[in-house]
Protein backbone atom coordinates (compact mmCIF):
# COMPACT_ATOMS: atom_id res chain seq x y z
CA UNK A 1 -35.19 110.72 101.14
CA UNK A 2 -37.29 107.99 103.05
CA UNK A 3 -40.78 107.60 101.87
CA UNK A 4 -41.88 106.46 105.23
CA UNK A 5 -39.93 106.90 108.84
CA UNK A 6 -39.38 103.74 110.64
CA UNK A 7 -41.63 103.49 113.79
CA UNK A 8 -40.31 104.79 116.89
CA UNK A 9 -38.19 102.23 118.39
CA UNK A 10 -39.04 102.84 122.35
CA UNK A 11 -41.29 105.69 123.88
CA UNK A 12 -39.64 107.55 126.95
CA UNK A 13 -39.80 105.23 130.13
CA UNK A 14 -39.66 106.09 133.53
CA UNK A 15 -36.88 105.31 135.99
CA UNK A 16 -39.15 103.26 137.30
CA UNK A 17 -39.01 100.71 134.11
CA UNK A 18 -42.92 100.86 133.81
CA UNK A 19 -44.13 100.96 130.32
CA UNK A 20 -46.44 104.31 129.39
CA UNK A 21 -48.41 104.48 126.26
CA UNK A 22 -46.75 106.87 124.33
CA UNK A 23 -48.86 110.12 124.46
CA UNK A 24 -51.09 111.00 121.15
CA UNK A 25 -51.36 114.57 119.84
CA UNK A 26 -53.53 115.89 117.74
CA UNK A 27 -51.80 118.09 115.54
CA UNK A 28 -47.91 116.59 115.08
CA UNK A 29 -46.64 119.77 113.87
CA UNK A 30 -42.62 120.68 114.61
CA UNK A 31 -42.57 123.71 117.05
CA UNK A 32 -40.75 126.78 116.00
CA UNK A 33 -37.32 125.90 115.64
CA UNK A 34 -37.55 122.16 115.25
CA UNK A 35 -37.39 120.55 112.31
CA UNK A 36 -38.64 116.55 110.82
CA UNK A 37 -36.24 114.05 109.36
CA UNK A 38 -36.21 113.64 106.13
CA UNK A 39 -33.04 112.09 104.56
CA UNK A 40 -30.63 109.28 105.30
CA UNK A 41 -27.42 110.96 103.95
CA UNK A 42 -24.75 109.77 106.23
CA UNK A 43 -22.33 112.67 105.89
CA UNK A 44 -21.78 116.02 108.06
CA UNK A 45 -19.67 118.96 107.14
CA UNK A 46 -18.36 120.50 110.02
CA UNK A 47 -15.97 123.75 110.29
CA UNK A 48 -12.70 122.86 112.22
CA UNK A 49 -11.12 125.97 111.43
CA UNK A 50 -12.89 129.39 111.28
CA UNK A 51 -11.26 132.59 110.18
CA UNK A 52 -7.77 131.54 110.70
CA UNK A 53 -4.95 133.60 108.92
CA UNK A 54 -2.71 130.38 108.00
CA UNK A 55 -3.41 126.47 108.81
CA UNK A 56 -0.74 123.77 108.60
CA UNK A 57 -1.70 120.63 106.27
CA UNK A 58 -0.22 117.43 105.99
CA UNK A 59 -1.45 114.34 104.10
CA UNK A 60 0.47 111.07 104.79
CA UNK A 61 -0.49 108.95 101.99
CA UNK A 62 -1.56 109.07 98.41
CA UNK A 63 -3.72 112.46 97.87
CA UNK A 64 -5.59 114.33 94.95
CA UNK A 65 -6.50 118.53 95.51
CA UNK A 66 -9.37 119.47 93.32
CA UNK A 67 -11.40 122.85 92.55
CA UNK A 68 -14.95 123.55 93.78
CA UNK A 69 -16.37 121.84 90.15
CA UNK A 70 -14.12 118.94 90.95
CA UNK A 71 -11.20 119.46 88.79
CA UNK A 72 -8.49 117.86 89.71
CA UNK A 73 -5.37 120.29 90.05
CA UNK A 74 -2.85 118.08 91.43
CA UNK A 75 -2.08 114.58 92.94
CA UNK A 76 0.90 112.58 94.51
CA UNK A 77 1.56 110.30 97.43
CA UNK A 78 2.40 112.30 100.11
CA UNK A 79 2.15 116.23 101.05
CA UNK A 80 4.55 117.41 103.49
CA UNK A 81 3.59 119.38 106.60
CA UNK A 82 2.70 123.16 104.80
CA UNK A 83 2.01 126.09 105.63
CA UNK A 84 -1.75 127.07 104.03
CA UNK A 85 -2.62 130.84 103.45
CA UNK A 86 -4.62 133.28 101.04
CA UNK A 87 -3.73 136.16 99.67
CA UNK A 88 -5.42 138.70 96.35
CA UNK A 89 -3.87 136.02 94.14
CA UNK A 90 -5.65 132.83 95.43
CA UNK A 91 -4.61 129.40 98.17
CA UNK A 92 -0.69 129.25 98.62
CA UNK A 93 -0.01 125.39 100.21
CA UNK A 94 3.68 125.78 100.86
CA UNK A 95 5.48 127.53 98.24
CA UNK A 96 2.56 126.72 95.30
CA UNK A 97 -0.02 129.32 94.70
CA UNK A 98 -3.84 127.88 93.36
CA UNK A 99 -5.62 130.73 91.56
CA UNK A 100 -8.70 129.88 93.05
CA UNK A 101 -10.90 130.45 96.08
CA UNK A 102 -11.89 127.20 97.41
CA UNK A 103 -9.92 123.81 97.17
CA UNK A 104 -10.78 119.75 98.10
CA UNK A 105 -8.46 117.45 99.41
CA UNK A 106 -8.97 113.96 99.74
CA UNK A 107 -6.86 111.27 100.56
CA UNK A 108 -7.91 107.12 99.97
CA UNK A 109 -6.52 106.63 103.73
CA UNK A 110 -8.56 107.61 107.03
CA UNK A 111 -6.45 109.45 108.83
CA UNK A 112 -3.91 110.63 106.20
CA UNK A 113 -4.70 114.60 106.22
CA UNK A 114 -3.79 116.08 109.24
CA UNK A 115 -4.65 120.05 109.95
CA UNK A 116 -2.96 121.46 112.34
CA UNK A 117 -1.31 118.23 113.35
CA UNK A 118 -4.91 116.65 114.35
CA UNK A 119 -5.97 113.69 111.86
CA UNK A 120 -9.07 113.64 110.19
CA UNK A 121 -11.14 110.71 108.65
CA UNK A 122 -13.10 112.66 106.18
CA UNK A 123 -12.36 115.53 103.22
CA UNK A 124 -11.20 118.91 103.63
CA UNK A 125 -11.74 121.80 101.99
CA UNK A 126 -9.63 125.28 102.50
CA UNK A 127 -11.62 128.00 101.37
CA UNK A 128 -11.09 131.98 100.87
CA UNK A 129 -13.12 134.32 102.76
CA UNK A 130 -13.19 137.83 101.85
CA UNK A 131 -11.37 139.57 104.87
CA UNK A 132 -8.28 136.99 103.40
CA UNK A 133 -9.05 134.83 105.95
CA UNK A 134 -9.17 130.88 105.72
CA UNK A 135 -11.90 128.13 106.67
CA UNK A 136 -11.10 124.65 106.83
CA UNK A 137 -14.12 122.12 106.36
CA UNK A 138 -14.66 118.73 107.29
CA UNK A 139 -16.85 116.14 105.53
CA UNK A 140 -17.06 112.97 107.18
CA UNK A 141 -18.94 109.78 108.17
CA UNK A 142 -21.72 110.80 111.14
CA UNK A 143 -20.94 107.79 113.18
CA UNK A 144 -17.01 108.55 113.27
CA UNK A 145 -18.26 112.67 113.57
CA UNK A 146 -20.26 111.12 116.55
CA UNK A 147 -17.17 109.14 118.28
CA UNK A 148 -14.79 111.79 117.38
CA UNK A 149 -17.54 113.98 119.80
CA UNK A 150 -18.03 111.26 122.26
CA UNK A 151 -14.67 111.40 123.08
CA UNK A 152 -13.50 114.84 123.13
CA UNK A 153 -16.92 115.39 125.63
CA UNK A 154 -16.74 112.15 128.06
CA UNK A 155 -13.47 110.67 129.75
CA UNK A 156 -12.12 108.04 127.73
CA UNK A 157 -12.66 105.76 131.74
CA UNK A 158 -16.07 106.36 131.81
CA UNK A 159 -18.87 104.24 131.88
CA UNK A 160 -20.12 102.48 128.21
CA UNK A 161 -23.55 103.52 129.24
CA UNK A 162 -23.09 106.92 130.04
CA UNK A 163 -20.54 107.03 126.49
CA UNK A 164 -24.00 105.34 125.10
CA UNK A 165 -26.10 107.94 126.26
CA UNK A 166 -23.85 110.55 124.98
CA UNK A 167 -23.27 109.20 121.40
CA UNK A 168 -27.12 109.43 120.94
CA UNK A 169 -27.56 112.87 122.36
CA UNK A 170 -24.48 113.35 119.67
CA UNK A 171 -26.04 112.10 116.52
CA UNK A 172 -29.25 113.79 117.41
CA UNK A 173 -27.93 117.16 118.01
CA UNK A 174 -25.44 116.84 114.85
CA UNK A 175 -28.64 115.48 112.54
CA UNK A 176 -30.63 118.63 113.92
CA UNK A 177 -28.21 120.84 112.93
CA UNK A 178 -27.76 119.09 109.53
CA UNK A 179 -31.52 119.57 108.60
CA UNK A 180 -31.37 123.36 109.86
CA UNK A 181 -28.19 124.10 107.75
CA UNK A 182 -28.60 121.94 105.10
CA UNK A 183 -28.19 124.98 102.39
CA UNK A 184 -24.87 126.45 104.63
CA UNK A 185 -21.56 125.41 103.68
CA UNK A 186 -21.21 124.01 107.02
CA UNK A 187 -23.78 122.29 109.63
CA UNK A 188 -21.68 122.61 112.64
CA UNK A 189 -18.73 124.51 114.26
CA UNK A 190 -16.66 123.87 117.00
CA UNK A 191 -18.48 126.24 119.21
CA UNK A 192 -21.18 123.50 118.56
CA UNK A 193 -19.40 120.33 120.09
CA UNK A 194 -15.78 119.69 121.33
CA UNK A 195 -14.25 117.72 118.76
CA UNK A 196 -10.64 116.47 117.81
CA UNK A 197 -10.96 114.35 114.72
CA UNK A 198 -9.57 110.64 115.14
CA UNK A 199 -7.78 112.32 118.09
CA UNK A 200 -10.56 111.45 120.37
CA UNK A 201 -11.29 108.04 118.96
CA UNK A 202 -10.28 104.62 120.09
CA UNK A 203 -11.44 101.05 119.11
CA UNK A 204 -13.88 100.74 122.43
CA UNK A 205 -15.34 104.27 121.88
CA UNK A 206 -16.38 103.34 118.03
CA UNK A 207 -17.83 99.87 119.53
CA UNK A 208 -20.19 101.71 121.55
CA UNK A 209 -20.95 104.17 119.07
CA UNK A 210 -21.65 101.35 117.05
CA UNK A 211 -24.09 99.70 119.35
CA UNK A 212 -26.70 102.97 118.82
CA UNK A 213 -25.97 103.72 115.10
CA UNK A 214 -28.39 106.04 113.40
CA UNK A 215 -30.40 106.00 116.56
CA UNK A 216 -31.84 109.63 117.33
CA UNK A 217 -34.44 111.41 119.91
CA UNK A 218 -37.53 112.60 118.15
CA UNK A 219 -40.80 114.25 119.64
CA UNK A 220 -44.02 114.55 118.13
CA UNK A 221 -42.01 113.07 115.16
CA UNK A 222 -39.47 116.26 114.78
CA UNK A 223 -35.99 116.21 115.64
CA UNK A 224 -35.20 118.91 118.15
CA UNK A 225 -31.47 120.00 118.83
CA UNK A 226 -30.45 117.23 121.93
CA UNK A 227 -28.21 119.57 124.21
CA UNK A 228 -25.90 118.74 126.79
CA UNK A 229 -23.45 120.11 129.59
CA UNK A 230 -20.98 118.84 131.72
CA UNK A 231 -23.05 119.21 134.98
CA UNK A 232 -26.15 120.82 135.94
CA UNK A 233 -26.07 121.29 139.70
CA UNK A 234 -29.32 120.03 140.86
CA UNK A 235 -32.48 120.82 137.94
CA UNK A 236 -31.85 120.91 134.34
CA UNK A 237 -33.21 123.81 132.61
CA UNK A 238 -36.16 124.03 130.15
CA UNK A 239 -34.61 124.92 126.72
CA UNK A 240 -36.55 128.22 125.58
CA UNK A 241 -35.12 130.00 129.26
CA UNK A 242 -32.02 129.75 127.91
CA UNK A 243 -31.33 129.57 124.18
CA UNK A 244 -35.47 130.78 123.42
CA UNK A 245 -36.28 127.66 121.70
CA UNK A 246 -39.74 126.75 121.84
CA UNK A 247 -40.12 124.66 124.95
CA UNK A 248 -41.05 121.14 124.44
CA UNK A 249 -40.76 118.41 127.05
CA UNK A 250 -37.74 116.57 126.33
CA UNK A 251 -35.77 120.13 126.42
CA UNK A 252 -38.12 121.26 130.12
CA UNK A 253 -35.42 120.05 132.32
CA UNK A 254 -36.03 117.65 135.01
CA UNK A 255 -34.49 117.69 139.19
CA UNK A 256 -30.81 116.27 139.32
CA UNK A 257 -29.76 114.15 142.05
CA UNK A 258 -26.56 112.71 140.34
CA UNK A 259 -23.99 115.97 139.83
CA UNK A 260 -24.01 116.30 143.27
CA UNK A 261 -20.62 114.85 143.35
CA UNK A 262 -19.05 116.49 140.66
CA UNK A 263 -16.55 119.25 141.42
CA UNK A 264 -18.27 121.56 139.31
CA UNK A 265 -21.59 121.04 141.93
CA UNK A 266 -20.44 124.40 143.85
CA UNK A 267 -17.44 126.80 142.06
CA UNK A 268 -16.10 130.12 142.94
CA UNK A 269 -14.45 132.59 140.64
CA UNK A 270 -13.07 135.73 140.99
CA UNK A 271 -12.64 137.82 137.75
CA UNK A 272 -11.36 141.23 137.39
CA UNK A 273 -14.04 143.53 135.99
CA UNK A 274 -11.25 145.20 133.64
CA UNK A 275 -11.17 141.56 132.18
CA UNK A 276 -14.88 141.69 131.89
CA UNK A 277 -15.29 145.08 130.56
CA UNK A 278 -12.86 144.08 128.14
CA UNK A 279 -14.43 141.04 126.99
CA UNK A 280 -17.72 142.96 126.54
CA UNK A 281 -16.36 146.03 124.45
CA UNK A 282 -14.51 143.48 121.89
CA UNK A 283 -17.95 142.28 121.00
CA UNK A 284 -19.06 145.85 121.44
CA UNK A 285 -20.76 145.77 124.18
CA UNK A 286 -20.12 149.65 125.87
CA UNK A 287 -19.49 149.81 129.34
CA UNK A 288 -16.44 150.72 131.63
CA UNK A 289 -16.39 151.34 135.52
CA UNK A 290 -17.92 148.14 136.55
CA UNK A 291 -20.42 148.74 139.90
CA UNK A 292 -22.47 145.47 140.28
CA UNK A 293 -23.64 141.76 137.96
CA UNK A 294 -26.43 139.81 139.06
CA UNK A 295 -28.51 137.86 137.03
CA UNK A 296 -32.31 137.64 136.67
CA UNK A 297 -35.25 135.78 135.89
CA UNK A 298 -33.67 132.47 137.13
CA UNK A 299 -34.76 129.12 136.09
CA UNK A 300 -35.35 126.14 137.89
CA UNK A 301 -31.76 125.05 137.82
CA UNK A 302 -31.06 128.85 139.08
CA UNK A 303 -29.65 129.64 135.97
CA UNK A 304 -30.62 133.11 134.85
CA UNK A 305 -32.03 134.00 131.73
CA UNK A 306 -30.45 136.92 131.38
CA UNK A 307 -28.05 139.37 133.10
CA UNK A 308 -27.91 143.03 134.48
CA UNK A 309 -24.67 144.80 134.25
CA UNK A 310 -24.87 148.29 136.08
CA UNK A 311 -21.84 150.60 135.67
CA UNK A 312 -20.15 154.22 135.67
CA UNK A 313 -22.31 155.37 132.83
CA UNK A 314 -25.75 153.28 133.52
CA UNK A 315 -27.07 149.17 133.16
CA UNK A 316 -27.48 146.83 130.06
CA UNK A 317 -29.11 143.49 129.95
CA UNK A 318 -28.07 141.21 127.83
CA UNK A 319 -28.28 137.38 127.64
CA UNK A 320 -26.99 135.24 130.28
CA UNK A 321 -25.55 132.49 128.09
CA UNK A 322 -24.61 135.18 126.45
CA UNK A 323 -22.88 136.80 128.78
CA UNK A 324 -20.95 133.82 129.72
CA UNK A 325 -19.48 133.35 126.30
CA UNK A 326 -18.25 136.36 126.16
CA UNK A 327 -16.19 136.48 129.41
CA UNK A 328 -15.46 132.92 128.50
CA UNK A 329 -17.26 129.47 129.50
CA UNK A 330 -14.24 127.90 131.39
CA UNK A 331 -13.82 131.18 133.00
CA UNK A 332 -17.21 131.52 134.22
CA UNK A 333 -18.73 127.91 134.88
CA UNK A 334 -22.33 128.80 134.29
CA UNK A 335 -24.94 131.47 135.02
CA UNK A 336 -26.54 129.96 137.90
CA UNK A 337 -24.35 132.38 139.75
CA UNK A 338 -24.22 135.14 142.26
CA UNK A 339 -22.05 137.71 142.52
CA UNK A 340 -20.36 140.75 144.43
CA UNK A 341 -18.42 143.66 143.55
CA UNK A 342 -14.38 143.32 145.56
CA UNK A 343 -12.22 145.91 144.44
CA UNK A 344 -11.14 145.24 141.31
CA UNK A 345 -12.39 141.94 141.48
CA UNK A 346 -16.66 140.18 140.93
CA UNK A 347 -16.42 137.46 143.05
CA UNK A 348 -18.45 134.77 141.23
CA UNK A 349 -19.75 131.65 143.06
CA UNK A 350 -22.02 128.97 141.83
CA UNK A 351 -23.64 125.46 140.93
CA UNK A 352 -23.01 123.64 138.15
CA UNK A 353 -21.00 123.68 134.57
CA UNK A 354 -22.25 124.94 131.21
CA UNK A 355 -25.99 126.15 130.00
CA UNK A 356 -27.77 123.59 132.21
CA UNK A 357 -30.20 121.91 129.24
CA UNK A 358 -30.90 118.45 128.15
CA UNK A 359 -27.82 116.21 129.46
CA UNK A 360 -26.27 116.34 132.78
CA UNK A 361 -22.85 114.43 131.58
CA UNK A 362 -21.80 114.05 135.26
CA UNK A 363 -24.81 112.72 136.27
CA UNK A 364 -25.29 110.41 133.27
CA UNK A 365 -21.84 108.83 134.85
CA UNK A 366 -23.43 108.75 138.06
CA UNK A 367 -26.17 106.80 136.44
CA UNK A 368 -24.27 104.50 135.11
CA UNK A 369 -22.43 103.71 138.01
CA UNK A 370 -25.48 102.81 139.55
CA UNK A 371 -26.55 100.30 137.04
CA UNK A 372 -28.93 102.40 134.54
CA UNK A 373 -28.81 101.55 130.73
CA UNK A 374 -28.14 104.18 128.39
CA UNK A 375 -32.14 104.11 127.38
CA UNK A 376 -32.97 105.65 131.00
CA UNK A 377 -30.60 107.84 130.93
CA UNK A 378 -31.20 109.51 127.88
CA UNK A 379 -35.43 109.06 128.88
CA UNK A 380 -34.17 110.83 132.68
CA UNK A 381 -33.08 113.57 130.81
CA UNK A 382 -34.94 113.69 127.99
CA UNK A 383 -37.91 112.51 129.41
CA UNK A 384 -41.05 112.02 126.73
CA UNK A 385 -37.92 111.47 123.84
CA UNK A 386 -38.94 108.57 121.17
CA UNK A 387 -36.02 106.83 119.47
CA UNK A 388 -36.05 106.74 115.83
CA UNK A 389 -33.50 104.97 113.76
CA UNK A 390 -32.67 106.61 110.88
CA UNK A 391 -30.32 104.35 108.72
């Protein structure tokens, strides 16, 4: 653990480049939700694979598989491509059985365990869960975790300040989420971050990793969970409208002028409400005979907070984010939608793609493009941040 954090490195500037004395406050206290730094470790476990009834594994290279207290079971220099599932006896890898319900592979080569064909730097571990069902954990380096991230979320083309920007909205979110989970057997998922292992790396992305390592946003000294989206379509939105979080002000949202480009700026969608109802009742949410959606209590990015469903039997409200999970976000771009009832069909049309808060991606490429450094972007949209560098 530190003894003492090192002194923010920069306070949020203004486009304008003008210096502001970072503001005091009184009573530095995390806001509900948020959480202070206060380790160095370098790792993150993340779950690649959730509730999966059979992975494949490969490791190309010199290996050893060990039980949860470390014991090593078995080693050799290379495991074929396998097929891994559980059963009432234990972990079958191919045609051996391991009479136990968690197992650790590690290989002395980055990139020599592959699951499900996609290489990974760190550690796995395959463990049981109780419907006979299999998770697959991670445990790697943050700074490969980050570029790994960076470029699963960005275009490999894209500008090295926007990739900047994004790599320390990365590391921030991924340390949040550390701190919050630190007693889970995972900190992240990959409902948390697109990521694809050393799929999404290459040599220029891990430079420019490299040039913000263990930099992260704090406020009032507290880490707070650094979102971001691919566009927001004109205002980002203030955190606690949409996921509840206490509102602070680099999660308010702030007026977009740089998405206005991006093809997700305006969509339409048409989805067939047996599709929807569908989608709802598998997470059993009860409704059939879909008359009418419309959302409500819309933001300042016009996404809504939450969303009315009326129907054969009655409404329901539920959560708009939410809601868009459900039905599926690359179905349904965002919630700053409207939408009508056409036959069979809700025809959806709206601005922007994903939940709207912290980091407009397309418009931190826009940004870029216009000569900004990866500091204003990241103090654009998370204006009032302080960077903090960690290790």
């Amino acid at each position: 653990m530190f003894a003492a954090l090192l002194p923010a490195l920069s306070a949020g500037v203004p486009l304008s480049c003008q210096k502001e004395t970072p503001v005091q406050h009184e009573k530095p206290q995390a806001p509900r939700g948020f959480v202070p730094i206060a380790d160095k470790e370098s790792t993150v476990r993340v779950l690649i694979v959730g509730s999966a009834q059979d992975v494949l594994l490969a490791v190309n290279g010199s290996y050893q598989i060990a039980d949860n207290a470390s014991n090593i079971l078995e080693q050799g220099q290379l495991l074929a491509r396998s097929k891994v599932s559980v059963d009432y006896s234990g972990i079958r890898i191919g045609g051996k059985c391991y009479k136990v319900n968690e197992l650790r592979i590690k290989s002395t080569r980055d990139g020599a365990i592959e699951v499900n064909n996609v290489p990974y730097r760190g550690g796995v571990s395959l463990s049981q869960q109780p419907d006979n069902k299999l998770f697959v954990i991670e445990e790697t380096e943050i700074e490969d975790f980050v570029t790994g991230v960076v470029g699963s979320e960005m275009p490999h083309l894209w500008n090295d300040e926007a990739h900047c920007a994004q790599a320390v909205a990365v590391r921030t979110y991924t340390m949040y989420k550390k701190k919050a989970r630190r007693s889970e057997k995972y900190h992240l998922d990959m409902q948390d971050l697109a990521y694809r292992g050393m799929a999404g790396e290459s040599p220029r992305l891990s430079d420019l990793v490299l040039k913000t390592k263990g930099l992260v946003m704090t406020y009032n000294g507290n880490i707070f969970p650094a979102y971001f989206h691919s566009a927001c379509g004109g205002h980002t939105e203030d955190v606690s409208h949409v996921f509840r979080d206490e509102s602070i002000l680099p999660l308010s949202g702030v007026l977009c002028k740089y998405c206005s480009n991006s093809k997700y700026a305006k969509w339409k969608r048409d989805i067939s409400k047996s599709v929807i109802e569908k989608k709802l009742r598998d997470s059993n949410v009860a409704v059939s005979n879909i008359r009418s959606i419309k959302t409500l209590d819309p933001g300042y990015g016009n996404h809504g907070s939450r969303v009315e469903i009326v129907y054969a039997g009655g409404s329901k409200e539920m959560g708009a984010n939410d809601f868009r999970l459900l039905v599926g976000p690359n179905i349904l771009c965002s919630t700053a939608f409207s939408a009508k009832s056409s036959g069979n069909n809700i025809a959806f049309s709206g601005n922007g793609w994903g939940h709207g808060v912290g980091l407009c991606q397309h418009g931190a490429q826009t940004m870029a493009k216009k000569g900004f450094k990866w500091s204003d972007i990241i103090n654009y949209y998370y204006p009032k941040n302080e960077l903090m560098r960690v290790y």
